[in-house]
PDB file of N, CA and C in Angstrom:
ATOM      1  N   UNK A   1     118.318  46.340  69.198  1.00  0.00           N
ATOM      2  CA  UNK A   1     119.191  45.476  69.960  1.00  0.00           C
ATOM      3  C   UNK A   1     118.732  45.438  71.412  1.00  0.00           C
ATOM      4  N   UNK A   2     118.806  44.689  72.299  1.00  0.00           N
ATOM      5  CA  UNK A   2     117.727  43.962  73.152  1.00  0.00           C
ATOM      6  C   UNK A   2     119.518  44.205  74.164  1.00  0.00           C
ATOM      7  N   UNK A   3     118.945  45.045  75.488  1.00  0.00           N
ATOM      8  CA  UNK A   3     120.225  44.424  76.265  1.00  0.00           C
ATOM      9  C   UNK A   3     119.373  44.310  77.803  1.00  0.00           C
ATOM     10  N   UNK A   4     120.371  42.898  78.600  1.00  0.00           N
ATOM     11  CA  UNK A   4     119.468  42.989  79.377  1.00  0.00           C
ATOM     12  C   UNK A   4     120.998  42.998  81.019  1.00  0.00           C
ATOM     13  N   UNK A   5     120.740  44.224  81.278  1.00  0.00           N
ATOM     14  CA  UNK A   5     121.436  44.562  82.438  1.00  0.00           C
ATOM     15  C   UNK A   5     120.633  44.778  83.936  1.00  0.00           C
ATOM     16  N   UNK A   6     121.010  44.009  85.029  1.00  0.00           N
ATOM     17  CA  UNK A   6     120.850  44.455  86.247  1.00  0.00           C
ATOM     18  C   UNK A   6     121.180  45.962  86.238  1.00  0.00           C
ATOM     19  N   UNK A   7     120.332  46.620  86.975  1.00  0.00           N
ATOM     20  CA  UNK A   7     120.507  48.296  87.128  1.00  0.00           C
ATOM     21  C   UNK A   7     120.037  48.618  88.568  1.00  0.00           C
ATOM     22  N   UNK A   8     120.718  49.296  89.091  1.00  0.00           N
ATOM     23  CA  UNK A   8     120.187  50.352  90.365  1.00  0.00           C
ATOM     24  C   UNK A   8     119.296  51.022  90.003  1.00  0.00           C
ATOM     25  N   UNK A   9     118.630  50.983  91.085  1.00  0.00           N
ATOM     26  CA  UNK A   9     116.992  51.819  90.555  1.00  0.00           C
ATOM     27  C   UNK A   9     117.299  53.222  89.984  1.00  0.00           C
ATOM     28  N   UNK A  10     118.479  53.594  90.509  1.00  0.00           N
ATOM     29  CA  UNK A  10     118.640  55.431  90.605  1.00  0.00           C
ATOM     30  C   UNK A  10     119.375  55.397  88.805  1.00  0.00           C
ATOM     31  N   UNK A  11     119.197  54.233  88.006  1.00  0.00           N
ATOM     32  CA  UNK A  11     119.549  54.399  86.562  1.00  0.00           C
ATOM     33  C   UNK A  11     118.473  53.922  85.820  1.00  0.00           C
ATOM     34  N   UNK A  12     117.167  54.316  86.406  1.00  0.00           N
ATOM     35  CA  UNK A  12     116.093  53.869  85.604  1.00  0.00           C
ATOM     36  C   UNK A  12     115.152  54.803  84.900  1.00  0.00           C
ATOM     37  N   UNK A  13     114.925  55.341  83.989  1.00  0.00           N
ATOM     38  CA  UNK A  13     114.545  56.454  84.179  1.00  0.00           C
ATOM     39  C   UNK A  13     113.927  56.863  85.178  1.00  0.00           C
ATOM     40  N   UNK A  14     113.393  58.391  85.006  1.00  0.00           N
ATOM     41  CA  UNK A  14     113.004  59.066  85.986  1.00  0.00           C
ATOM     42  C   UNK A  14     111.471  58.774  86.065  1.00  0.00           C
ATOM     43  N   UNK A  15     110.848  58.574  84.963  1.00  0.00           N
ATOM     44  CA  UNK A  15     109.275  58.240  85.281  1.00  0.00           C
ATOM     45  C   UNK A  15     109.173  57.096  85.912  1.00  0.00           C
ATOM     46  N   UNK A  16     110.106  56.303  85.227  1.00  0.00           N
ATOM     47  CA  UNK A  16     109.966  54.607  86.002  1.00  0.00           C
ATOM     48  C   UNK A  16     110.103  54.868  87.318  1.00  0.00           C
ATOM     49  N   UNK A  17     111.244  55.491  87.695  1.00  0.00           N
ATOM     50  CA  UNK A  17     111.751  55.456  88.951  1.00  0.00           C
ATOM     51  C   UNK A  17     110.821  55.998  90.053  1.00  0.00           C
ATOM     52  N   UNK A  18     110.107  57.612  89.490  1.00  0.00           N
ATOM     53  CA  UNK A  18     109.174  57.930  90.292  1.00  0.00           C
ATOM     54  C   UNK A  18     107.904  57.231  90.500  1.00  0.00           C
ATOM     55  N   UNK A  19     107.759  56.823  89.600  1.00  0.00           N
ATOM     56  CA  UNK A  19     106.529  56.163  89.330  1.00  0.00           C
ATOM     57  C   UNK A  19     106.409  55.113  90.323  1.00  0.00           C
ATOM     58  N   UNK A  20     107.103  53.960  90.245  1.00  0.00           N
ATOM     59  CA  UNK A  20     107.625  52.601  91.364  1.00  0.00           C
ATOM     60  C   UNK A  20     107.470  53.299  92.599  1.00  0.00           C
ATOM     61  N   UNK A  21     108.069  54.595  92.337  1.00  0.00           N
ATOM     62  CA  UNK A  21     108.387  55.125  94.375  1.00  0.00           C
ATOM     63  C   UNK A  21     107.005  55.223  94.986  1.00  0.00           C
ATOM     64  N   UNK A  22     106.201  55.948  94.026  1.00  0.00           N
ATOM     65  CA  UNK A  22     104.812  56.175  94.431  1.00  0.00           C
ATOM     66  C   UNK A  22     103.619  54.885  94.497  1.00  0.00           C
ATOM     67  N   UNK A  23     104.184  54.091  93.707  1.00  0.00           N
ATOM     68  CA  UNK A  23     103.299  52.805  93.872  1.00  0.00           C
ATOM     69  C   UNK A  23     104.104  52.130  95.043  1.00  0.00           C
ATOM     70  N   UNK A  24     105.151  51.902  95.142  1.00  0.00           N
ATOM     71  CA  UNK A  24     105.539  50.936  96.941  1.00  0.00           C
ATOM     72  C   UNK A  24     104.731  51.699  97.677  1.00  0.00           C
ATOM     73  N   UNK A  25     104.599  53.135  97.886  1.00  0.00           N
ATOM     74  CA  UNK A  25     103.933  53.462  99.501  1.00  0.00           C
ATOM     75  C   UNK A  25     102.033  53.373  99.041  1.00  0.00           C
ATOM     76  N   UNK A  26     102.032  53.214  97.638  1.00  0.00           N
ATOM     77  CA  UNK A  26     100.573  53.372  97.541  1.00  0.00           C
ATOM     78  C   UNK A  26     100.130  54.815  97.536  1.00  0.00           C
ATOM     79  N   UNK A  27     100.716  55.574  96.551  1.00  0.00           N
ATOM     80  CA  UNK A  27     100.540  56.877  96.825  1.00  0.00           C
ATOM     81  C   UNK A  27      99.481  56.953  95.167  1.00  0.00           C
ATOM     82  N   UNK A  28      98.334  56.727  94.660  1.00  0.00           N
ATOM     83  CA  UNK A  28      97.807  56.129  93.929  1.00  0.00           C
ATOM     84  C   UNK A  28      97.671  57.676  92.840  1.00  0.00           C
ATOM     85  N   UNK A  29      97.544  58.932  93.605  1.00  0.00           N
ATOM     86  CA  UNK A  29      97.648  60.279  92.862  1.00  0.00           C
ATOM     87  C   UNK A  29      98.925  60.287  92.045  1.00  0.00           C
ATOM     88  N   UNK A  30      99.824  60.259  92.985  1.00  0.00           N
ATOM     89  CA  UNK A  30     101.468  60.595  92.562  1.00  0.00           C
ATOM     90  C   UNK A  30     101.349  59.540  91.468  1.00  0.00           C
ATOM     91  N   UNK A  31     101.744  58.689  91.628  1.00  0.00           N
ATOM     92  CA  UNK A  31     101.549  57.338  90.490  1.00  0.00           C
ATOM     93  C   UNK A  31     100.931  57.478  89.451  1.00  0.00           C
ATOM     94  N   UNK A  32      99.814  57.980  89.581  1.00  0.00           N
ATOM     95  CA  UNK A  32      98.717  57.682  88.063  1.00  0.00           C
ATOM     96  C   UNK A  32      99.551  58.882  87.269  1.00  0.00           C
ATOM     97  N   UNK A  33      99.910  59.981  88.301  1.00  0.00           N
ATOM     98  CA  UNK A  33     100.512  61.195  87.337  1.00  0.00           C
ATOM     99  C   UNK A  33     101.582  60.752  86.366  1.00  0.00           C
ATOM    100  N   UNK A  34     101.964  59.735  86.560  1.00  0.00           N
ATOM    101  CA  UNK A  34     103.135  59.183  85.122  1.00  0.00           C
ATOM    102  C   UNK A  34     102.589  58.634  84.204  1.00  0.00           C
ATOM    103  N   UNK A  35     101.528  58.153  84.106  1.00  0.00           N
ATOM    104  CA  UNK A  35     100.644  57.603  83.190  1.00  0.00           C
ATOM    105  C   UNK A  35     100.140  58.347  81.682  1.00  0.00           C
ATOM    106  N   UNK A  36     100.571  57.984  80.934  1.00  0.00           N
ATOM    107  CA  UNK A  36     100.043  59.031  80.038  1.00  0.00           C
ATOM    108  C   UNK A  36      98.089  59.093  80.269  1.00  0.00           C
ATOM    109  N   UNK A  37      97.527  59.241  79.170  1.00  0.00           N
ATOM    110  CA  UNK A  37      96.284  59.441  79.174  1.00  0.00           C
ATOM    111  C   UNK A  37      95.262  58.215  79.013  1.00  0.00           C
ATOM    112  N   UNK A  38      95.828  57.659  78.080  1.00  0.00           N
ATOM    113  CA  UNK A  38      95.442  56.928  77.361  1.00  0.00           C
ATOM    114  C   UNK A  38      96.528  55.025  77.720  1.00  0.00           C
ATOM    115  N   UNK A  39      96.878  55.224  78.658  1.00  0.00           N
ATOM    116  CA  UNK A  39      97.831  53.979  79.595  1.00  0.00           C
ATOM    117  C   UNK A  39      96.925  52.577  79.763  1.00  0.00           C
ATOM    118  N   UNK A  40      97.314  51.848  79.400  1.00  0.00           N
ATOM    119  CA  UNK A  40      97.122  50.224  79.769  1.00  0.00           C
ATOM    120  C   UNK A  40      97.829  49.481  80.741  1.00  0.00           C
ATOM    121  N   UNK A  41      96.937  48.933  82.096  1.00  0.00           N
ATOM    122  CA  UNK A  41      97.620  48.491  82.705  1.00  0.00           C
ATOM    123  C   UNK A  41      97.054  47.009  82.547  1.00  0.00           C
ATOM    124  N   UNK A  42      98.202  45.697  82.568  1.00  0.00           N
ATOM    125  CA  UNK A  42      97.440  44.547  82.773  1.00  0.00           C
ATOM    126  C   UNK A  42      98.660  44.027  84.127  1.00  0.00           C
ATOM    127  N   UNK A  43      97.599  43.737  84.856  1.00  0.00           N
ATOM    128  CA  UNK A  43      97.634  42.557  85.796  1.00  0.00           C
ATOM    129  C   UNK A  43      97.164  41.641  85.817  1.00  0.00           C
ATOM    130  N   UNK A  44      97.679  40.764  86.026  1.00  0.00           N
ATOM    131  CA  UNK A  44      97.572  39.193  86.437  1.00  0.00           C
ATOM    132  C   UNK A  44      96.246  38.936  85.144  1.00  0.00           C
ATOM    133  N   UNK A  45      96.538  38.962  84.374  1.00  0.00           N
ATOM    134  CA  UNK A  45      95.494  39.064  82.968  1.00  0.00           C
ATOM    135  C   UNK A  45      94.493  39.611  83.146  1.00  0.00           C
ATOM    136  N   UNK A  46      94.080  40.787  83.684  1.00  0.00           N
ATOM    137  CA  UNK A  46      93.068  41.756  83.577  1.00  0.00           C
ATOM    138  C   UNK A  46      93.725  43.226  83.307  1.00  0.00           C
ATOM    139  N   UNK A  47      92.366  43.915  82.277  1.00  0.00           N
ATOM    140  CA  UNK A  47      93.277  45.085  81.963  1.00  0.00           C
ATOM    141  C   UNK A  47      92.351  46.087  81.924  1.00  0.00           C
ATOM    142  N   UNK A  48      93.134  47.008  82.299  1.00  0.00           N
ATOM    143  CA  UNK A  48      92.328  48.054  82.792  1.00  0.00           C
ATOM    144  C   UNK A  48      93.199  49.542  81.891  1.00  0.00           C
ATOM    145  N   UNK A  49      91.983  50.031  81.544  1.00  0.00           N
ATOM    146  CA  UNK A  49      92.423  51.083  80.346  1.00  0.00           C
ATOM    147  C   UNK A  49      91.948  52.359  80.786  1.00  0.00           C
ATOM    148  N   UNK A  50      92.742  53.977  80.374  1.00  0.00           N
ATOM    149  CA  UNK A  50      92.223  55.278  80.682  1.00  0.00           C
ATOM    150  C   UNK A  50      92.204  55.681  81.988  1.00  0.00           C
ATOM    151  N   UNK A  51      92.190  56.986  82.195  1.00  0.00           N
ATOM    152  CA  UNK A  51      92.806  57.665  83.436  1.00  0.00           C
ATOM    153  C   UNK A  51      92.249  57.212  84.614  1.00  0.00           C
ATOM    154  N   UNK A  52      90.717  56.772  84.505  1.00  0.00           N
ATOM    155  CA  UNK A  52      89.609  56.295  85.953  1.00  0.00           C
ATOM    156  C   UNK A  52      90.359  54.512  86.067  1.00  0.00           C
ATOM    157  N   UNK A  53      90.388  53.632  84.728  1.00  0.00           N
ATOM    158  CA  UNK A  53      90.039  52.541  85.315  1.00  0.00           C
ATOM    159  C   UNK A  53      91.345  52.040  85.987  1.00  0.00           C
ATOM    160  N   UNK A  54      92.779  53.135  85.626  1.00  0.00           N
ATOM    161  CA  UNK A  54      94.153  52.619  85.986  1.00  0.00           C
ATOM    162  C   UNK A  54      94.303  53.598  86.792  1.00  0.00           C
ATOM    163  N   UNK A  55      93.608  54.736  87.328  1.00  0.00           N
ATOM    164  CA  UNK A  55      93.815  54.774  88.951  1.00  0.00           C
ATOM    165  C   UNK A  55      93.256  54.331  89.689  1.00  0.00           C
ATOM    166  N   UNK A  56      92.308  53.728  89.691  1.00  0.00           N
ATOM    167  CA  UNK A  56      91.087  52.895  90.377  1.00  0.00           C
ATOM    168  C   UNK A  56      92.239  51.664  90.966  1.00  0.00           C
ATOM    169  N   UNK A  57      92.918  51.186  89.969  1.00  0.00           N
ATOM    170  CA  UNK A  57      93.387  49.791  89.936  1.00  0.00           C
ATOM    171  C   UNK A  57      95.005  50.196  91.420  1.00  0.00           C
ATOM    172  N   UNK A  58      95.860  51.419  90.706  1.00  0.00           N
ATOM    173  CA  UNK A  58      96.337  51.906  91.485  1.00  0.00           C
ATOM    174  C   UNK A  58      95.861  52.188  92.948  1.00  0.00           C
ATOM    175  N   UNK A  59      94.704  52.312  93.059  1.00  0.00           N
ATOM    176  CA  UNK A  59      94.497  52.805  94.373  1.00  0.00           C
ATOM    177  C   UNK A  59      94.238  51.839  95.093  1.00  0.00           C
ATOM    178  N   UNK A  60      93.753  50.820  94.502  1.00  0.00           N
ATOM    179  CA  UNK A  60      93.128  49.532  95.121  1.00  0.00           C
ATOM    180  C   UNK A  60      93.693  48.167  95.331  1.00  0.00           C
ATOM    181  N   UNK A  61      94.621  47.902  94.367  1.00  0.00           N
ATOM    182  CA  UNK A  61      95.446  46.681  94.075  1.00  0.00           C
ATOM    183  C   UNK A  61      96.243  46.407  95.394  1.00  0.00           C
ATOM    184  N   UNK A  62      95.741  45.066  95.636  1.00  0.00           N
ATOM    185  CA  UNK A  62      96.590  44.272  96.741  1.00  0.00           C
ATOM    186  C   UNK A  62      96.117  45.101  98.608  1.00  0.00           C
ATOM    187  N   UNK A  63      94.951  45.938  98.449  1.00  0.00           N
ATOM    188  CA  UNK A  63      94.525  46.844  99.652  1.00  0.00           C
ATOM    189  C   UNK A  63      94.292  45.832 100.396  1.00  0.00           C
ATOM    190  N   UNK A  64      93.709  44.828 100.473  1.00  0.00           N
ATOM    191  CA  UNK A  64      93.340  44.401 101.067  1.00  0.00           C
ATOM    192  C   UNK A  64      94.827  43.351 101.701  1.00  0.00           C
ATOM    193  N   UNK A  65      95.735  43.632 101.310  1.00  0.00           N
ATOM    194  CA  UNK A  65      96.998  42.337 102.297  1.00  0.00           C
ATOM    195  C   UNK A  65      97.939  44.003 103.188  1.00  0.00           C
ATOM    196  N   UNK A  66      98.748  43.198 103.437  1.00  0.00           N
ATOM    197  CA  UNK A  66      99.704  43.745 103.940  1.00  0.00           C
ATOM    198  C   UNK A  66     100.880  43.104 103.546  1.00  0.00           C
ATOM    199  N   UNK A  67     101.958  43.947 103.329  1.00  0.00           N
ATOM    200  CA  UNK A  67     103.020  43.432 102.527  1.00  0.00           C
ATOM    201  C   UNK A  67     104.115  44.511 102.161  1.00  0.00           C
ATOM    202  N   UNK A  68     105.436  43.744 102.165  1.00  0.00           N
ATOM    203  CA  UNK A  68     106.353  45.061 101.527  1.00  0.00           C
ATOM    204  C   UNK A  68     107.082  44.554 100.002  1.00  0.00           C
ATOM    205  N   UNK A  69     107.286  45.342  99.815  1.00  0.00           N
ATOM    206  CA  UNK A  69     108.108  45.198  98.433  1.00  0.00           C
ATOM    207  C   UNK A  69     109.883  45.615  97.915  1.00  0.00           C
ATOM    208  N   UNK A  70     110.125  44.748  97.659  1.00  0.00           N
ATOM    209  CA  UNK A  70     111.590  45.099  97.448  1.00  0.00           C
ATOM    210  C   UNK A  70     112.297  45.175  96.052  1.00  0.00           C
ATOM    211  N   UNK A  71     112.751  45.667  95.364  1.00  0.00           N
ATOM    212  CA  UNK A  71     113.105  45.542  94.304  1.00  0.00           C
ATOM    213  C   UNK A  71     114.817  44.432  93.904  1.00  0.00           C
ATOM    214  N   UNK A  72     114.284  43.718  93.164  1.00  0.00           N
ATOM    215  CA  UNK A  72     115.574  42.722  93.047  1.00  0.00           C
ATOM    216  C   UNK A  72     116.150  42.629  91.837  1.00  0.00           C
ATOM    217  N   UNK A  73     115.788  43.637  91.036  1.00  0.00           N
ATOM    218  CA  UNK A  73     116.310  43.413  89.665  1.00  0.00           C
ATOM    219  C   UNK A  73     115.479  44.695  88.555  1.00  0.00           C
ATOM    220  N   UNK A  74     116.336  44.840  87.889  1.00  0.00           N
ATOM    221  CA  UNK A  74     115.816  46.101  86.865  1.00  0.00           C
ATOM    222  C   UNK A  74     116.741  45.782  85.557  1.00  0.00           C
ATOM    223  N   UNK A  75     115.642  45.949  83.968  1.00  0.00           N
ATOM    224  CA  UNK A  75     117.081  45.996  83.253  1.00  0.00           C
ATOM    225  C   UNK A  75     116.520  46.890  82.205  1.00  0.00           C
ATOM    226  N   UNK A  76     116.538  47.042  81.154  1.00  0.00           N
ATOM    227  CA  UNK A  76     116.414  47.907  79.796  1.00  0.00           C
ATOM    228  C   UNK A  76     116.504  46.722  79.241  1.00  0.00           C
ATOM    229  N   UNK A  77     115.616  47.129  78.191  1.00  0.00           N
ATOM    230  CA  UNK A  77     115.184  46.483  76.530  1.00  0.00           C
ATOM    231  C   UNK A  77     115.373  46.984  75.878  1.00  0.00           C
ATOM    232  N   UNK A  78     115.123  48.281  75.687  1.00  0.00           N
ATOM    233  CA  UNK A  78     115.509  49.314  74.374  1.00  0.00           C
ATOM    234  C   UNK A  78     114.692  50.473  75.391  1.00  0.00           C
ATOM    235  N   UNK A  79     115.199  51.572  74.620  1.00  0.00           N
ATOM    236  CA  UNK A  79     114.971  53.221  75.063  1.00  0.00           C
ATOM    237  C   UNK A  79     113.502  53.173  75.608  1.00  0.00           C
ATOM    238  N   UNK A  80     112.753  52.218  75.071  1.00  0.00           N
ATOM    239  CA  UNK A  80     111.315  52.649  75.488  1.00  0.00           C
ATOM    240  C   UNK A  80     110.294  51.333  76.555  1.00  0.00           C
ATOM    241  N   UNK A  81     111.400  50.398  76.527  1.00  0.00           N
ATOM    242  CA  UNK A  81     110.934  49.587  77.453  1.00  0.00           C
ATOM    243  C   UNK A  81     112.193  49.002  78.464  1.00  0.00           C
ATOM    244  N   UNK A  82     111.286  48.794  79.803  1.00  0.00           N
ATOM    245  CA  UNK A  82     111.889  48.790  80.818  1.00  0.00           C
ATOM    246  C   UNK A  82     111.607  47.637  82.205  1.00  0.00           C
ATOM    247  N   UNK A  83     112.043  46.876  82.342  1.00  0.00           N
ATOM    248  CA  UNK A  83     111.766  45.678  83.275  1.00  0.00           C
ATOM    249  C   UNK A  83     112.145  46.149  84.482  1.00  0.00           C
ATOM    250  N   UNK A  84     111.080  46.192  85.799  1.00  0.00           N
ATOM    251  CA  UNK A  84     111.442  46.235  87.330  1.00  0.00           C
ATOM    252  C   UNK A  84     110.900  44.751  88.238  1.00  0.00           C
ATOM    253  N   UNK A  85     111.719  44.012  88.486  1.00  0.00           N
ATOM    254  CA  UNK A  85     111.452  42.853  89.225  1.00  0.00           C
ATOM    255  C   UNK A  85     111.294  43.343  90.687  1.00  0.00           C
ATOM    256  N   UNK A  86     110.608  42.893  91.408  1.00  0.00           N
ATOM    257  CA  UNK A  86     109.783  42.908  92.839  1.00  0.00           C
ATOM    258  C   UNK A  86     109.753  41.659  93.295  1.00  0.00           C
ATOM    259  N   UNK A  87     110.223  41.607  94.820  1.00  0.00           N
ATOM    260  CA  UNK A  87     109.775  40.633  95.582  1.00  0.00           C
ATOM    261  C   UNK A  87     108.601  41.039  96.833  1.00  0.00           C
ATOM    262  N   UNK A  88     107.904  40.312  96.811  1.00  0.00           N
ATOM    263  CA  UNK A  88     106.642  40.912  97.804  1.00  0.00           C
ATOM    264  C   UNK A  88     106.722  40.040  99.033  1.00  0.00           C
ATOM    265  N   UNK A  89     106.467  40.613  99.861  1.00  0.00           N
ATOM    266  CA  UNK A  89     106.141  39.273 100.958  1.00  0.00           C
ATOM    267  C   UNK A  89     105.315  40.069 101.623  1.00  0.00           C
ATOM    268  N   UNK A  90     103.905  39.101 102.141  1.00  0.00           N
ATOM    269  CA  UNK A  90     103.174  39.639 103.176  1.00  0.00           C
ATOM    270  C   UNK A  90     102.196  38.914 103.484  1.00  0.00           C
ATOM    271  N   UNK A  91     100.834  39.119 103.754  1.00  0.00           N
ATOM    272  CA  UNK A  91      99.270  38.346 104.061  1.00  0.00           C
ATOM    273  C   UNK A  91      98.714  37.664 103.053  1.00  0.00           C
ATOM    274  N   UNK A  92      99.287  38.074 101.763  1.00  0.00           N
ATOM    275  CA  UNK A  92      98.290  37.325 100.781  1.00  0.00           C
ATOM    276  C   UNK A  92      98.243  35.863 100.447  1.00  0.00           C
ATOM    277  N   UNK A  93      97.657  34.908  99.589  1.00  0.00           N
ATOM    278  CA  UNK A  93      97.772  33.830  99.459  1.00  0.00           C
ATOM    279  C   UNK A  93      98.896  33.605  99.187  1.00  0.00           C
ATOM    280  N   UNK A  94     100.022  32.520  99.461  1.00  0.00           N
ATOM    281  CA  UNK A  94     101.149  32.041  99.471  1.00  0.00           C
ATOM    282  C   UNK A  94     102.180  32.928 100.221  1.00  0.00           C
ATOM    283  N   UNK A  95     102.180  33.903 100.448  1.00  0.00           N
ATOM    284  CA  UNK A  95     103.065  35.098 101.175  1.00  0.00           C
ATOM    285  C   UNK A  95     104.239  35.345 100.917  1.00  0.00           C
ATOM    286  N   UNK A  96     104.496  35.119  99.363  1.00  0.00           N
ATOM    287  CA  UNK A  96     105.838  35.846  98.595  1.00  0.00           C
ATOM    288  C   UNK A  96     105.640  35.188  97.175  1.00  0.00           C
ATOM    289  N   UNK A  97     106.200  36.348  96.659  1.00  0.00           N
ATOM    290  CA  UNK A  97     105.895  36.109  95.210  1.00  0.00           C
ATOM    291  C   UNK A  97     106.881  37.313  94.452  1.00  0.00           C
ATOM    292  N   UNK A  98     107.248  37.248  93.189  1.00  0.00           N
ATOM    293  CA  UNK A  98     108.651  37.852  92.364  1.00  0.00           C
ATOM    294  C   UNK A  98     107.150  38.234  91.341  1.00  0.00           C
ATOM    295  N   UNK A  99     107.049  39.306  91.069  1.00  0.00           N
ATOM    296  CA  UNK A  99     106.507  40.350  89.386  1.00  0.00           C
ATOM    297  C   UNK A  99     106.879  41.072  89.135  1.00  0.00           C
ATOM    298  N   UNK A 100     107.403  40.975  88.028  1.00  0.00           N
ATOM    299  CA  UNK A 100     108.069  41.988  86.582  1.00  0.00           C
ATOM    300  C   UNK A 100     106.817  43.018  86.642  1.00  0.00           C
ATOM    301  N   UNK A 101     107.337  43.944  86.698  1.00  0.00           N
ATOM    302  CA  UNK A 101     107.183  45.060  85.943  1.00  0.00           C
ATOM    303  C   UNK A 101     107.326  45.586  85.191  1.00  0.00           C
ATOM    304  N   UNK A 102     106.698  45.404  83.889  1.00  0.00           N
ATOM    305  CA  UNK A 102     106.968  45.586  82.261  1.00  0.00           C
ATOM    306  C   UNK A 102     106.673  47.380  82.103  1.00  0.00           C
ATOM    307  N   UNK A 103     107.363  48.068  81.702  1.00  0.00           N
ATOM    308  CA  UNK A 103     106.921  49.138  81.591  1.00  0.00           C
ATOM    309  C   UNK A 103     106.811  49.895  79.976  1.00  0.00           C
ATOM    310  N   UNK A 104     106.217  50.579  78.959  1.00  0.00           N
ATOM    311  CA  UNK A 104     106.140  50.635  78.086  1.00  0.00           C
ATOM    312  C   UNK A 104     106.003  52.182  78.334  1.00  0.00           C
ATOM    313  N   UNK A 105     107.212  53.025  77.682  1.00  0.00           N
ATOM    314  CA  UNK A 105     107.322  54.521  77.892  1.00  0.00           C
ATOM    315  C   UNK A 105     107.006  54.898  76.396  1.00  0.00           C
ATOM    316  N   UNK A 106     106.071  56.264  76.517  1.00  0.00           N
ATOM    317  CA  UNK A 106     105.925  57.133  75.242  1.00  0.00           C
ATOM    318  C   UNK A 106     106.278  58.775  75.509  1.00  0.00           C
ATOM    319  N   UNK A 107     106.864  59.066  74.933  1.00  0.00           N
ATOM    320  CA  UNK A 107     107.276  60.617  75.892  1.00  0.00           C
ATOM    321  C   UNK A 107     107.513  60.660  76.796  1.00  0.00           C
ATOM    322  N   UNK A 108     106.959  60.961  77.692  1.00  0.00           N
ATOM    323  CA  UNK A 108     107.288  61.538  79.192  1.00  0.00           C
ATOM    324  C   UNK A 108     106.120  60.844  79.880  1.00  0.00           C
ATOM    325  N   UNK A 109     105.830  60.047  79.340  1.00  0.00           N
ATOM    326  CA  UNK A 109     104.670  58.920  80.343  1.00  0.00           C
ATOM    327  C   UNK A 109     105.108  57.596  80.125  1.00  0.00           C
ATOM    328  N   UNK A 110     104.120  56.546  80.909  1.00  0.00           N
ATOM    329  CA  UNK A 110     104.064  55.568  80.593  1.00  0.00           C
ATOM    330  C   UNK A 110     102.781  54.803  79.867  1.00  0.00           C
ATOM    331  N   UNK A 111     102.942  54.614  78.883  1.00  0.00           N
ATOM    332  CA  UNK A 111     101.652  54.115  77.834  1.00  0.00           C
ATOM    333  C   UNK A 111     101.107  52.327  78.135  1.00  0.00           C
ATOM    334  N   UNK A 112     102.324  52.046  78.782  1.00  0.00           N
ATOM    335  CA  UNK A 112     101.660  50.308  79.071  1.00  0.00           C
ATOM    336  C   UNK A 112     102.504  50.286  80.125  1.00  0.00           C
ATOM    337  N   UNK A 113     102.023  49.451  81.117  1.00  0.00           N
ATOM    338  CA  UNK A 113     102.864  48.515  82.303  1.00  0.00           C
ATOM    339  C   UNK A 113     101.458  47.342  82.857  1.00  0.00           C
ATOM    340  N   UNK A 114     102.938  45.889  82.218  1.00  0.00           N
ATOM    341  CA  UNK A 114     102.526  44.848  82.408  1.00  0.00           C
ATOM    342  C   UNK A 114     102.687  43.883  83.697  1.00  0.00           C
ATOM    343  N   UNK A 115     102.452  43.503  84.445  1.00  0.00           N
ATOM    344  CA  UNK A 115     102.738  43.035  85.800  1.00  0.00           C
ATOM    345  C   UNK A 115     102.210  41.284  85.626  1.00  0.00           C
ATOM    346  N   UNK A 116     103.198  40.556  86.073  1.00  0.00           N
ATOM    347  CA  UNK A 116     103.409  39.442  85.825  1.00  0.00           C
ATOM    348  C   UNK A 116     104.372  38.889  86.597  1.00  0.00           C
ATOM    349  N   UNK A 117     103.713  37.866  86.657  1.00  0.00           N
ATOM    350  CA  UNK A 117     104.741  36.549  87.702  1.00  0.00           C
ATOM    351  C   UNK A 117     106.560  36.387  86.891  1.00  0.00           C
ATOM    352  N   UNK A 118     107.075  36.607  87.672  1.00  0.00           N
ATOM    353  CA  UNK A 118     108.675  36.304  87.312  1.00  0.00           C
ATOM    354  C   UNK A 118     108.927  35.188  86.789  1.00  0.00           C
ATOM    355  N   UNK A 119     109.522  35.041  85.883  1.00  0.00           N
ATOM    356  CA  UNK A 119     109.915  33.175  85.735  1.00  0.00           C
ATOM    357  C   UNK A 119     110.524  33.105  86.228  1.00  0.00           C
ATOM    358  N   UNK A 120     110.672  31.894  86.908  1.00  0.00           N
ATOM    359  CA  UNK A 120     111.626  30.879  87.618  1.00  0.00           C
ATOM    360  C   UNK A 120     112.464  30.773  86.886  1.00  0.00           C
TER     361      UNK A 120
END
């Protein structure tokens, strides 16, 4: 059963939650540490697989703008998946933009997180 609730970040789990905290400041160590081993990340349709090529991506993604991030929305799908919506604004081309944060939990990691443009 599929539910889809607005949530305060502080009811998201705890990997999600830490995880997000460490990717807003760009903390690319802290971050990858939620990752399971074997984690898939896709952005903007590129995907990057295993502990080097999804901290690489962590460490590097969006380095080159300046920008902050705000969170505008969070909900649950079921126990093991988890939606975090972001609004960005900063230097990059167009200078704001809304991506989901698809997150795909296995144990005590995260095994997939998908990043994608928000629908309108």
């Amino acid at each position: 059963m599929t539910q889809h609730t607005d949530l305060p970040s502080d009811l998201l789990p705890t990997t999600v939650r830490e995880f997000f905290a460490a990717h807003i400041v760009r903390d690319a160590d802290t971050a990858s540490s939620f990752l399971a081993e074997d984690a898939v990340i896709v952005d903007q349709d590129e995907t990057f697989r295993g502990r080097e090529e999804t901290y690489a991506f962590l460490r590097d993604a969006g380095s080159e703008f300046e920008y902050t991030t705000e969170q505008i929305g969070a909900h649950r799908v079921d126990d093991a998946h988890w939606v975090v919506t972001v609004r960005l604004e900063g230097t990059f081309p167009g200078g704001v933009a809304e991506l989901d944060y698809r997150f795909a939990l296995q144990d005590d990691g995260i095994a997939e997180l998908v990043i994608a443009n928000h629908p309108a």
